[in-house]
C-alpha atoms as a PDB file:
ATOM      1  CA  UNK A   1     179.627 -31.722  34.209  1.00  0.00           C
ATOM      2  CA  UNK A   2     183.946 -32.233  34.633  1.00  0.00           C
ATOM      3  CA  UNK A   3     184.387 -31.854  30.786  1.00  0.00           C
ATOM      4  CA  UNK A   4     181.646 -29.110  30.727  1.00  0.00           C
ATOM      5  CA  UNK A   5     183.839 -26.983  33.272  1.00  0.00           C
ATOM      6  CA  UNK A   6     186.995 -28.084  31.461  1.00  0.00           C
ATOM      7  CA  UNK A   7     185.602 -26.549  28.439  1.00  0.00           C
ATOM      8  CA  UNK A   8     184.485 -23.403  30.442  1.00  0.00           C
ATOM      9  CA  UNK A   9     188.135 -22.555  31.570  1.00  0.00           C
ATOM     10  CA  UNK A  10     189.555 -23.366  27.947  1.00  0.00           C
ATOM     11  CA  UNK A  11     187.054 -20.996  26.003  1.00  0.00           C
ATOM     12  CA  UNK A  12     188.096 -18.568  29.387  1.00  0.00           C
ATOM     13  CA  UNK A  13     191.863 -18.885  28.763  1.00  0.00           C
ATOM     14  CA  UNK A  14     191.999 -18.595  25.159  1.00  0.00           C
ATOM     15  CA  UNK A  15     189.557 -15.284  25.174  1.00  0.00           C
ATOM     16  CA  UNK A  16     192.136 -13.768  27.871  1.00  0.00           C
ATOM     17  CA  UNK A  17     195.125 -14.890  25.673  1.00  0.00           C
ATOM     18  CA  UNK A  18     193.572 -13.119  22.533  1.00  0.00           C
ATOM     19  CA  UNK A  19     192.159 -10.204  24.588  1.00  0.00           C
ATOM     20  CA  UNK A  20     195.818  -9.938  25.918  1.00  0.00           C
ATOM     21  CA  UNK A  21     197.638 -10.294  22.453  1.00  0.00           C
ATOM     22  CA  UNK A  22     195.399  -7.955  21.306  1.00  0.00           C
ATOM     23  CA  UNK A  23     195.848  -5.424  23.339  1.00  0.00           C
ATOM     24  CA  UNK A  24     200.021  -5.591  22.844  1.00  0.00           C
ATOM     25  CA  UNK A  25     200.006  -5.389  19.875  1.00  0.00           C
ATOM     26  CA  UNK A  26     197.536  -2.233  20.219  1.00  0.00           C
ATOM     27  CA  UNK A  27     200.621  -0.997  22.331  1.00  0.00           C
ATOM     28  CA  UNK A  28     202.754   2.037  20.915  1.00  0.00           C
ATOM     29  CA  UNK A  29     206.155   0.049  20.794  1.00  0.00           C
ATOM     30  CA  UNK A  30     209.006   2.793  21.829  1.00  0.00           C
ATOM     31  CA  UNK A  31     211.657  -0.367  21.733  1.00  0.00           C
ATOM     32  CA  UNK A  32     211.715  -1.536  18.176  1.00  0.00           C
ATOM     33  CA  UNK A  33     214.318  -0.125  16.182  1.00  0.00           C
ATOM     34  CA  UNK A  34     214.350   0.651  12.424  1.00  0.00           C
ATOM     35  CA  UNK A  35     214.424  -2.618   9.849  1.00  0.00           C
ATOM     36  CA  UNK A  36     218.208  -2.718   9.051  1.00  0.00           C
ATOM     37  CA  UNK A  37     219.465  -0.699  11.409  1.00  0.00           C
ATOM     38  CA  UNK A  38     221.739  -3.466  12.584  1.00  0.00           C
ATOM     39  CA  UNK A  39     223.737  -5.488  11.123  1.00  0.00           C
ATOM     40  CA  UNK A  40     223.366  -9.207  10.808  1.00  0.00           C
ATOM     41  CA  UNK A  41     226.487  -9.429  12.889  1.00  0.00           C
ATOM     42  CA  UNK A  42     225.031  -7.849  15.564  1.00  0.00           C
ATOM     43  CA  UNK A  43     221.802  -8.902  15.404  1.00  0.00           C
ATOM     44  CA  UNK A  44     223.839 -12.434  15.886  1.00  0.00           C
ATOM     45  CA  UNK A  45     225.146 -11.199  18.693  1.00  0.00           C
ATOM     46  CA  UNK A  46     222.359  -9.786  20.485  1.00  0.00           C
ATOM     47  CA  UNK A  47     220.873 -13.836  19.782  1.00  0.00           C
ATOM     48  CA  UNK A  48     223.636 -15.269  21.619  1.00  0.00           C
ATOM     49  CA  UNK A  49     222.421 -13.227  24.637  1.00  0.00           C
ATOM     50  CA  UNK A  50     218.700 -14.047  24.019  1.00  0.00           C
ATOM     51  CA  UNK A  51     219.814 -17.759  23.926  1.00  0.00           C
ATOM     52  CA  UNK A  52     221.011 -17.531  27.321  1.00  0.00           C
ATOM     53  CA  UNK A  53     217.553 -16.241  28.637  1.00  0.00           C
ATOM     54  CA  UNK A  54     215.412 -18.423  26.656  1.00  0.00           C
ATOM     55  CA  UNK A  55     217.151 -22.085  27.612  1.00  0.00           C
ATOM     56  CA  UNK A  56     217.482 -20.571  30.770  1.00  0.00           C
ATOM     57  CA  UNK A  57     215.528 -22.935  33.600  1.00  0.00           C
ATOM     58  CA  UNK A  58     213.739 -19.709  35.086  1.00  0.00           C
ATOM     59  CA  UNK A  59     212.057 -19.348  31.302  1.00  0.00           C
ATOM     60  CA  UNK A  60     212.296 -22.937  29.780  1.00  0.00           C
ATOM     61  CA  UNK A  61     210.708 -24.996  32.571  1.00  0.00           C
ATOM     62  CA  UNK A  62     207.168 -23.669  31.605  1.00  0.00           C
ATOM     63  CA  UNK A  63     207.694 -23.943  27.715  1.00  0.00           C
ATOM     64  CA  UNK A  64     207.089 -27.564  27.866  1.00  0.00           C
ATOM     65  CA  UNK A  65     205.421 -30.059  24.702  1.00  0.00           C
ATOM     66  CA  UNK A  66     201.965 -31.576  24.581  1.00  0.00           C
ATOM     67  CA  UNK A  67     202.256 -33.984  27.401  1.00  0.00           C
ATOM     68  CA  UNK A  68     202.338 -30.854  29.589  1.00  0.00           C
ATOM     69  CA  UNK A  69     204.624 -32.230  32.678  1.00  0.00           C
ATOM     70  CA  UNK A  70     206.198 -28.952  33.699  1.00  0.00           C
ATOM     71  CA  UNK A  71     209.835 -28.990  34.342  1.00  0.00           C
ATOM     72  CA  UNK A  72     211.138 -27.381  37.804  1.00  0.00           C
ATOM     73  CA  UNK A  73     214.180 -26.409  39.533  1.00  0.00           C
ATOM     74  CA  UNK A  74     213.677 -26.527  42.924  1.00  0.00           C
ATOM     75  CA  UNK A  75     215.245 -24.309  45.329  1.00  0.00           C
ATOM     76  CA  UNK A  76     219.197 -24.761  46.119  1.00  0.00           C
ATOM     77  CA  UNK A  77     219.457 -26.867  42.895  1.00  0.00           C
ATOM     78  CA  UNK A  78     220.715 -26.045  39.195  1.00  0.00           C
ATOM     79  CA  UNK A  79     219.507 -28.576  37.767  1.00  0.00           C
ATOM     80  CA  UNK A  80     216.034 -29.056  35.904  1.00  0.00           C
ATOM     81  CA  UNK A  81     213.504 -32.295  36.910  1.00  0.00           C
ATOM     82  CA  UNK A  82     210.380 -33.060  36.197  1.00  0.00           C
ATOM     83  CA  UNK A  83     208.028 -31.017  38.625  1.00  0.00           C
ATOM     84  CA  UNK A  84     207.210 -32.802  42.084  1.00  0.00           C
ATOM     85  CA  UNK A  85     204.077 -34.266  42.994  1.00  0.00           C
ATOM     86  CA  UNK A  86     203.094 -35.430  39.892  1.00  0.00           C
ATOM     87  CA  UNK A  87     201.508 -31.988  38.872  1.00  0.00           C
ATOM     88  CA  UNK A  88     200.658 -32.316  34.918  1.00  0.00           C
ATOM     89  CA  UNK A  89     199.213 -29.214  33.268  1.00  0.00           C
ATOM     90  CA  UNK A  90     196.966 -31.268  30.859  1.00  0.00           C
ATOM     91  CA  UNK A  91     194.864 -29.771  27.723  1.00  0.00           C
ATOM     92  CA  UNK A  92     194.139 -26.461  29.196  1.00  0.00           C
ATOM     93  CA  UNK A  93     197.584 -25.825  30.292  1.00  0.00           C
ATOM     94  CA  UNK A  94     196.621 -24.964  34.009  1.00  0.00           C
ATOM     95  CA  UNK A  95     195.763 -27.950  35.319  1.00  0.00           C
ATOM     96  CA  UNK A  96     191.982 -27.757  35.537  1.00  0.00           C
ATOM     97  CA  UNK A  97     191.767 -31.375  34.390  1.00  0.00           C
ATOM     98  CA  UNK A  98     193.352 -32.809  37.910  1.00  0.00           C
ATOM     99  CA  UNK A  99     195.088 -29.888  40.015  1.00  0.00           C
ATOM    100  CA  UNK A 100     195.012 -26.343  38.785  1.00  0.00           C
ATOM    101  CA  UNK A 101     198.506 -24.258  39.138  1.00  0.00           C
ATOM    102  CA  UNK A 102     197.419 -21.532  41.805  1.00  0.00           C
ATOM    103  CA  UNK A 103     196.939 -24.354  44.139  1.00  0.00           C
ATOM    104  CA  UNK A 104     200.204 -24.149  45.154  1.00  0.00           C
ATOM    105  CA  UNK A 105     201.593 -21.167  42.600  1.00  0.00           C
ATOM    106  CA  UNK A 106     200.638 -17.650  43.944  1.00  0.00           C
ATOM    107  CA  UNK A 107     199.221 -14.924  41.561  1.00  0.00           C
ATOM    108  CA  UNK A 108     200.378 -11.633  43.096  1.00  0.00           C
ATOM    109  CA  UNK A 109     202.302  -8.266  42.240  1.00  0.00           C
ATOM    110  CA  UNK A 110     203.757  -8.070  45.427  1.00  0.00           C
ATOM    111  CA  UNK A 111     207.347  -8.747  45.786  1.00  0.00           C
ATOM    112  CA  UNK A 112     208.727 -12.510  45.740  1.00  0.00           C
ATOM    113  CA  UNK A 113     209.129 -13.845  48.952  1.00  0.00           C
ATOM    114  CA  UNK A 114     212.656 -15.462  49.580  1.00  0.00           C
ATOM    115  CA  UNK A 115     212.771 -19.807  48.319  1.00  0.00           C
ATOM    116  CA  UNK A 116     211.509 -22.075  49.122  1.00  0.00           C
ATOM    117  CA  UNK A 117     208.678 -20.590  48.959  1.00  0.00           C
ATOM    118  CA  UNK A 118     206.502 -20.290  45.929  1.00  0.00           C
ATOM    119  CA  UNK A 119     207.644 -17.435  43.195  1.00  0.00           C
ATOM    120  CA  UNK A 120     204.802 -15.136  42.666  1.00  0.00           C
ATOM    121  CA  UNK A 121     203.192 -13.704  39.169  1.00  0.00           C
ATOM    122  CA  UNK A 122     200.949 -10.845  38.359  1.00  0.00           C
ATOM    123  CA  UNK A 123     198.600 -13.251  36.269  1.00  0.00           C
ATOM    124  CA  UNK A 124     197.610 -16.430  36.583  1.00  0.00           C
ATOM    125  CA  UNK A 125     200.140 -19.119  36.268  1.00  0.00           C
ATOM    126  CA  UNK A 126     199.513 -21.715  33.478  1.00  0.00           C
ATOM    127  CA  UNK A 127     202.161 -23.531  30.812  1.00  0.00           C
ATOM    128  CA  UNK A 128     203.066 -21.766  27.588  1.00  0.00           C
ATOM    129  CA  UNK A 129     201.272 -22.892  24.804  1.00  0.00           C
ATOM    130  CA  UNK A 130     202.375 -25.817  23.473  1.00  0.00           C
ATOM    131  CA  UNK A 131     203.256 -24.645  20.118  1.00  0.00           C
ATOM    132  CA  UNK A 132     206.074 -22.384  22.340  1.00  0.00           C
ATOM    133  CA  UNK A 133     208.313 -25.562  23.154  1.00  0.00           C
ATOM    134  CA  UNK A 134     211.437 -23.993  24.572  1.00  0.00           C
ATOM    135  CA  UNK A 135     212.673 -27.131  26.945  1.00  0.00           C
ATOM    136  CA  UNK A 136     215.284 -29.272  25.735  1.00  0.00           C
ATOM    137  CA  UNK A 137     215.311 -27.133  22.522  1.00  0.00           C
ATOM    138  CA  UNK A 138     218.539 -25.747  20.906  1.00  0.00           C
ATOM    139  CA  UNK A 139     219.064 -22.269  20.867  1.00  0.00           C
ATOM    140  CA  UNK A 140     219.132 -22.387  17.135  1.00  0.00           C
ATOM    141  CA  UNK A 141     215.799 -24.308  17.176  1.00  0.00           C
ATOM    142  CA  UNK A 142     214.309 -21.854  19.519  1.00  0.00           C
ATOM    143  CA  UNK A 143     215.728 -19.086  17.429  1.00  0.00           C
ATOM    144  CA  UNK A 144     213.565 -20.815  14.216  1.00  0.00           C
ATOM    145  CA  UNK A 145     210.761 -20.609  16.680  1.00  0.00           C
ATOM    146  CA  UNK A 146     210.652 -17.325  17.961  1.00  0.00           C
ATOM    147  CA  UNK A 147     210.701 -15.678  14.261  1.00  0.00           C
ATOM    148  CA  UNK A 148     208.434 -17.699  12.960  1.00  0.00           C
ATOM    149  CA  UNK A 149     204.624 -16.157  13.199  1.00  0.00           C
ATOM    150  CA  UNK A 150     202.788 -19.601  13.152  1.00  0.00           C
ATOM    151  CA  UNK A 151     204.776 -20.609  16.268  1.00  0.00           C
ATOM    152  CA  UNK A 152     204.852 -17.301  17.994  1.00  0.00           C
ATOM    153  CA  UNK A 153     201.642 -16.374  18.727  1.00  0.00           C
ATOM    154  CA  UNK A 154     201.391 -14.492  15.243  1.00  0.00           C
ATOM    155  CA  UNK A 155     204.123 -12.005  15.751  1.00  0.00           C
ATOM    156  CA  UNK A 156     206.552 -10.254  14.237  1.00  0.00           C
ATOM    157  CA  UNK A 157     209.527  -8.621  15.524  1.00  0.00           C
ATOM    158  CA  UNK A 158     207.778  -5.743  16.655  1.00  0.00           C
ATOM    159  CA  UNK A 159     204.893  -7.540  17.876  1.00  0.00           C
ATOM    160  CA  UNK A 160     207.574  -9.740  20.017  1.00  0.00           C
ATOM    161  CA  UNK A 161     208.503  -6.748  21.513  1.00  0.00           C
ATOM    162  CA  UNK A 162     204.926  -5.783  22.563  1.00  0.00           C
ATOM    163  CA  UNK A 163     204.619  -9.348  24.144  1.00  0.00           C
ATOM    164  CA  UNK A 164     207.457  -8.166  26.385  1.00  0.00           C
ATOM    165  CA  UNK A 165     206.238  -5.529  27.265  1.00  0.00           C
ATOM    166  CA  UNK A 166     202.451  -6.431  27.422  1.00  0.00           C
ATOM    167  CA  UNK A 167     203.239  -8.932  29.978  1.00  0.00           C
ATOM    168  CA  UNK A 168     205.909  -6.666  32.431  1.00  0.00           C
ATOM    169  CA  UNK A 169     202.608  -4.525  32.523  1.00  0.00           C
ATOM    170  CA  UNK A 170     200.944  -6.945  34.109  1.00  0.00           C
ATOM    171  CA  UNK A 171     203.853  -8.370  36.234  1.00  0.00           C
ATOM    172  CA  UNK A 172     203.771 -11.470  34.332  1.00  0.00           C
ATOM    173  CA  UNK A 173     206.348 -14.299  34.258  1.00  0.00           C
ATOM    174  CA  UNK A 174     208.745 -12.711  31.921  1.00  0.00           C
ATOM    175  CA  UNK A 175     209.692  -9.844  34.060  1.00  0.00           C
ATOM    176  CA  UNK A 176     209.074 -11.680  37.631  1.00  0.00           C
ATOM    177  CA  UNK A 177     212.299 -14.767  35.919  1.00  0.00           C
ATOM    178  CA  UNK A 178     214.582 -11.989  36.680  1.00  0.00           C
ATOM    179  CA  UNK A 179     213.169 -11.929  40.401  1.00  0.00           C
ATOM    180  CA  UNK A 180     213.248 -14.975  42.324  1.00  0.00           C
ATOM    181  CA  UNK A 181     214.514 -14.500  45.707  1.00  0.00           C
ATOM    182  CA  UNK A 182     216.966 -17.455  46.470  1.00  0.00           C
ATOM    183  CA  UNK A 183     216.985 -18.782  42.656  1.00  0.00           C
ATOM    184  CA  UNK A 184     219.310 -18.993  39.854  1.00  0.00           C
ATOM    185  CA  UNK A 185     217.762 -16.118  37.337  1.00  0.00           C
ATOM    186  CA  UNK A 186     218.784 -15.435  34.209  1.00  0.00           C
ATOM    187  CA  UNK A 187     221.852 -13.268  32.836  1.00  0.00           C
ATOM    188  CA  UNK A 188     220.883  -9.793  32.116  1.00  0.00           C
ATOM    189  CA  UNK A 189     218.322  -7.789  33.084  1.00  0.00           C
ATOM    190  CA  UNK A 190     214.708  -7.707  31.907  1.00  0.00           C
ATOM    191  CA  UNK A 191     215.524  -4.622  30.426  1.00  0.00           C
ATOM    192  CA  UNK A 192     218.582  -5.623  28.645  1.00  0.00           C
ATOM    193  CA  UNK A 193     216.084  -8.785  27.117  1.00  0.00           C
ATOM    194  CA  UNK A 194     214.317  -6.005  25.415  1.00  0.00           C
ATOM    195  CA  UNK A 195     217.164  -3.911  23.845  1.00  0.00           C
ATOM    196  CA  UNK A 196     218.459  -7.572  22.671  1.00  0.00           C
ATOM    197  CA  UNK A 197     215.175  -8.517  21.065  1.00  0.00           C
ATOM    198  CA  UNK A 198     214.976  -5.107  19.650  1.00  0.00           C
ATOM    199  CA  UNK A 199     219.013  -5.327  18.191  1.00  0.00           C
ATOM    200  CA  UNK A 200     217.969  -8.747  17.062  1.00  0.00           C
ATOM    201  CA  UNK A 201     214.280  -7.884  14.980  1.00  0.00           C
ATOM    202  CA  UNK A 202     216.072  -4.772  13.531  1.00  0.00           C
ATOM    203  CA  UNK A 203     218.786  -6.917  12.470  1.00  0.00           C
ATOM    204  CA  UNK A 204     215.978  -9.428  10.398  1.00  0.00           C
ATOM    205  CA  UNK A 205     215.853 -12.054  13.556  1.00  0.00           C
ATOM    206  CA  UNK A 206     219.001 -13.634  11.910  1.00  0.00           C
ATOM    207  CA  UNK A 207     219.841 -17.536  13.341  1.00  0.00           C
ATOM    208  CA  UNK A 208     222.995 -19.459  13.741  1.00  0.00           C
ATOM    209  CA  UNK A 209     223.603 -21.473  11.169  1.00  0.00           C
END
Protein backbone atom coordinates (compact mmCIF):
# COMPACT_ATOMS: atom_id res chain seq x y z
CA UNK A 1 0.00 0.00 0.00
CA UNK A 2 3.28 2.65 1.15
CA UNK A 3 5.01 2.03 -2.27
CA UNK A 4 1.56 2.06 -4.04
CA UNK A 5 0.98 5.75 -2.66
CA UNK A 6 4.65 6.54 -3.27
CA UNK A 7 4.07 5.75 -6.80
CA UNK A 8 0.74 7.76 -6.80
CA UNK A 9 2.50 11.11 -5.81
CA UNK A 10 5.50 10.40 -8.33
CA UNK A 11 3.21 9.76 -11.49
CA UNK A 12 1.27 13.14 -9.69
CA UNK A 13 4.47 15.23 -9.60
CA UNK A 14 5.93 14.43 -12.81
CA UNK A 15 2.36 15.07 -14.76
CA UNK A 16 2.33 18.64 -12.89
CA UNK A 17 6.05 19.19 -13.84
CA UNK A 18 5.28 18.41 -17.61
CA UNK A 19 1.83 20.08 -17.49
CA UNK A 20 3.83 23.10 -16.03
CA UNK A 21 6.80 23.01 -18.60
CA UNK A 22 4.39 22.77 -21.03
CA UNK A 23 2.53 25.42 -20.51
CA UNK A 24 5.90 27.93 -20.33
CA UNK A 25 7.02 27.15 -22.97
CA UNK A 26 3.38 27.77 -24.57
CA UNK A 27 4.11 31.30 -23.00
CA UNK A 28 4.67 34.36 -25.47
CA UNK A 29 8.28 35.23 -24.16
CA UNK A 30 8.49 39.31 -24.30
CA UNK A 31 12.16 38.89 -22.46
CA UNK A 32 14.31 37.05 -24.91
CA UNK A 33 16.31 39.13 -27.01
CA UNK A 34 17.50 38.54 -30.61
CA UNK A 35 20.37 35.57 -31.16
CA UNK A 36 23.54 37.78 -31.32
CA UNK A 37 22.41 40.71 -30.17
CA UNK A 38 25.06 40.69 -27.49
CA UNK A 39 28.22 40.19 -27.48
CA UNK A 40 30.05 37.32 -25.92
CA UNK A 41 31.60 39.87 -23.64
CA UNK A 42 28.57 40.80 -22.33
CA UNK A 43 26.82 37.88 -22.34
CA UNK A 44 29.99 36.97 -19.90
CA UNK A 45 29.12 39.54 -17.95
CA UNK A 46 25.57 39.20 -17.48
CA UNK A 47 26.92 35.23 -16.23
CA UNK A 48 28.95 36.65 -13.59
CA UNK A 49 25.71 38.15 -12.19
CA UNK A 50 23.66 34.93 -12.76
CA UNK A 51 26.49 33.11 -10.84
CA UNK A 52 25.83 35.10 -7.90
CA UNK A 53 22.05 34.08 -7.85
CA UNK A 54 22.46 30.56 -8.72
CA UNK A 55 25.29 29.51 -5.84
CA UNK A 56 23.40 31.73 -3.86
CA UNK A 57 22.04 29.67 -0.49
CA UNK A 58 18.38 31.14 -1.06
CA UNK A 59 18.54 29.12 -4.69
CA UNK A 60 21.25 26.36 -4.16
CA UNK A 61 20.01 24.75 -0.93
CA UNK A 62 17.10 23.01 -2.87
CA UNK A 63 19.26 21.99 -5.99
CA UNK A 64 20.68 19.16 -4.12
CA UNK A 65 22.10 15.39 -5.78
CA UNK A 66 20.41 12.02 -5.55
CA UNK A 67 20.72 11.43 -1.89
CA UNK A 68 18.20 14.28 -1.58
CA UNK A 69 19.33 15.80 2.04
CA UNK A 70 18.32 19.40 1.46
CA UNK A 71 20.75 21.99 2.48
CA UNK A 72 19.41 25.00 4.79
CA UNK A 73 20.41 28.21 6.16
CA UNK A 74 18.68 28.83 9.06
CA UNK A 75 17.65 32.12 10.20
CA UNK A 76 20.47 34.68 11.59
CA UNK A 77 23.13 32.43 9.92
CA UNK A 78 25.17 32.70 6.50
CA UNK A 79 26.22 29.74 6.40
CA UNK A 80 24.70 26.54 4.62
CA UNK A 81 24.13 22.95 6.79
CA UNK A 82 22.54 20.14 6.18
CA UNK A 83 18.70 20.70 6.94
CA UNK A 84 17.60 20.00 10.69
CA UNK A 85 15.69 17.19 11.82
CA UNK A 86 16.88 14.80 9.63
CA UNK A 87 14.31 15.78 6.83
CA UNK A 88 15.51 13.79 3.51
CA UNK A 89 13.49 14.44 0.36
CA UNK A 90 13.93 10.82 -0.95
CA UNK A 91 12.90 9.49 -4.65
CA UNK A 92 9.99 11.71 -5.14
CA UNK A 93 11.74 14.77 -4.09
CA UNK A 94 9.01 15.85 -1.46
CA UNK A 95 9.42 13.64 1.05
CA UNK A 96 6.44 11.32 0.67
CA UNK A 97 8.68 8.36 1.48
CA UNK A 98 9.14 9.51 5.41
CA UNK A 99 7.99 13.30 5.96
CA UNK A 100 6.56 15.29 3.12
CA UNK A 101 7.88 19.14 2.80
CA UNK A 102 4.52 21.09 3.58
CA UNK A 103 4.69 19.56 6.94
CA UNK A 104 6.56 22.18 8.11
CA UNK A 105 7.07 24.36 4.60
CA UNK A 106 3.93 26.53 3.86
CA UNK A 107 2.44 26.72 0.28
CA UNK A 108 0.90 30.21 0.08
CA UNK A 109 0.89 33.52 -2.10
CA UNK A 110 0.52 35.59 0.70
CA UNK A 111 3.37 37.63 1.80
CA UNK A 112 6.41 35.96 3.82
CA UNK A 113 6.07 36.30 7.29
CA UNK A 114 9.27 37.73 9.07
CA UNK A 115 12.19 34.46 10.19
CA UNK A 116 12.12 32.31 11.86
CA UNK A 117 9.32 31.40 10.63
CA UNK A 118 8.82 29.23 7.61
CA UNK A 119 9.29 31.11 3.98
CA UNK A 120 6.20 30.63 2.02
CA UNK A 121 5.71 29.47 -1.89
CA UNK A 122 2.88 29.68 -4.30
CA UNK A 123 3.30 25.84 -5.17
CA UNK A 124 4.13 23.11 -3.42
CA UNK A 125 7.56 22.86 -2.03
CA UNK A 126 9.64 19.82 -3.19
CA UNK A 127 13.67 19.53 -4.23
CA UNK A 128 14.75 20.36 -7.77
CA UNK A 129 15.19 17.55 -9.81
CA UNK A 130 18.11 15.88 -9.34
CA UNK A 131 19.54 16.25 -12.69
CA UNK A 132 19.49 20.34 -11.58
CA UNK A 133 22.49 19.91 -9.01
CA UNK A 134 23.36 23.49 -8.19
CA UNK A 135 24.95 22.89 -4.43
CA UNK A 136 28.51 22.80 -4.07
CA UNK A 137 28.74 23.30 -7.89
CA UNK A 138 31.06 25.89 -9.57
CA UNK A 139 29.61 28.60 -11.29
CA UNK A 140 31.29 27.43 -14.41
CA UNK A 141 29.84 23.92 -13.82
CA UNK A 142 26.45 25.32 -13.24
CA UNK A 143 26.90 27.51 -16.24
CA UNK A 144 27.57 23.92 -18.39
CA UNK A 145 24.37 22.94 -16.73
CA UNK A 146 22.01 25.50 -17.30
CA UNK A 147 22.72 25.53 -21.29
CA UNK A 148 22.66 22.25 -21.66
CA UNK A 149 18.94 20.84 -22.71
CA UNK A 150 19.43 17.26 -21.24
CA UNK A 151 20.13 18.84 -17.82
CA UNK A 152 17.71 21.67 -18.00
CA UNK A 153 14.54 20.39 -18.23
CA UNK A 154 14.82 20.45 -22.19
CA UNK A 155 15.29 24.12 -22.67
CA UNK A 156 16.79 26.47 -24.54
CA UNK A 157 17.57 29.95 -23.90
CA UNK A 158 14.28 31.10 -24.59
CA UNK A 159 12.60 28.32 -23.00
CA UNK A 160 14.85 29.26 -19.73
CA UNK A 161 13.32 32.37 -19.84
CA UNK A 162 9.73 30.97 -19.87
CA UNK A 163 10.74 28.82 -16.76
CA UNK A 164 11.26 32.19 -15.08
CA UNK A 165 8.60 33.45 -15.81
CA UNK A 166 6.22 30.36 -15.69
CA UNK A 167 7.06 29.96 -12.15
CA UNK A 168 6.80 34.02 -10.86
CA UNK A 169 3.19 33.32 -12.26
CA UNK A 170 2.59 31.04 -9.89
CA UNK A 171 4.60 32.65 -7.00
CA UNK A 172 6.98 29.91 -7.08
CA UNK A 173 10.41 29.66 -5.40
CA UNK A 174 12.31 31.63 -7.90
CA UNK A 175 10.59 34.87 -7.40
CA UNK A 176 9.62 34.29 -3.50
CA UNK A 177 14.35 33.81 -3.01
CA UNK A 178 14.24 37.45 -3.47
CA UNK A 179 11.61 37.69 -0.49
CA UNK A 180 12.48 36.25 2.69
CA UNK A 181 11.74 38.44 5.51
CA UNK A 182 14.80 38.29 7.95
CA UNK A 183 17.12 36.23 5.35
CA UNK A 184 20.11 36.78 3.35
CA UNK A 185 18.50 36.95 -0.44
CA UNK A 186 20.20 37.14 -3.34
CA UNK A 187 21.88 40.24 -5.22
CA UNK A 188 19.62 41.75 -7.70
CA UNK A 189 16.27 41.71 -8.20
CA UNK A 190 14.05 39.00 -9.69
CA UNK A 191 13.63 41.20 -12.41
CA UNK A 192 17.16 42.01 -13.05
CA UNK A 193 17.64 37.73 -13.08
CA UNK A 194 15.58 37.93 -16.15
CA UNK A 195 17.22 40.77 -18.19
CA UNK A 196 20.61 38.78 -17.20
CA UNK A 197 19.36 35.46 -18.51
CA UNK A 198 18.00 37.23 -21.46
CA UNK A 199 21.70 39.32 -22.09
CA UNK A 200 23.22 35.94 -21.47
CA UNK A 201 20.91 33.45 -24.14
CA UNK A 202 21.19 36.32 -26.72
CA UNK A 203 24.77 36.34 -26.22
CA UNK A 204 24.90 32.13 -27.08
CA UNK A 205 24.88 31.21 -23.07
CA UNK A 206 28.73 31.73 -23.30
CA UNK A 207 30.82 30.06 -20.01
CA UNK A 208 34.00 30.97 -18.31
CA UNK A 209 36.59 29.21 -19.42
Amino acid sequence: MERAWVAMVLATSSMAALAGYVFAEGETNKDALPAGSVSRTDGLEAWKRIEAVVTHPRCANCHVDAKAIPIWTPAGESKSRVHGMNIHGGESRIGAEALVCQTCHVTSTVPNDAAPAPPHAGIDWQLAPVEFIWFGKSGAEICAQLRDPKRNGGRDAAGLLAHLRHDASLNGFIPRSWEPTGRPIPPGTFEDHVKDMALWGAAGQPCPD
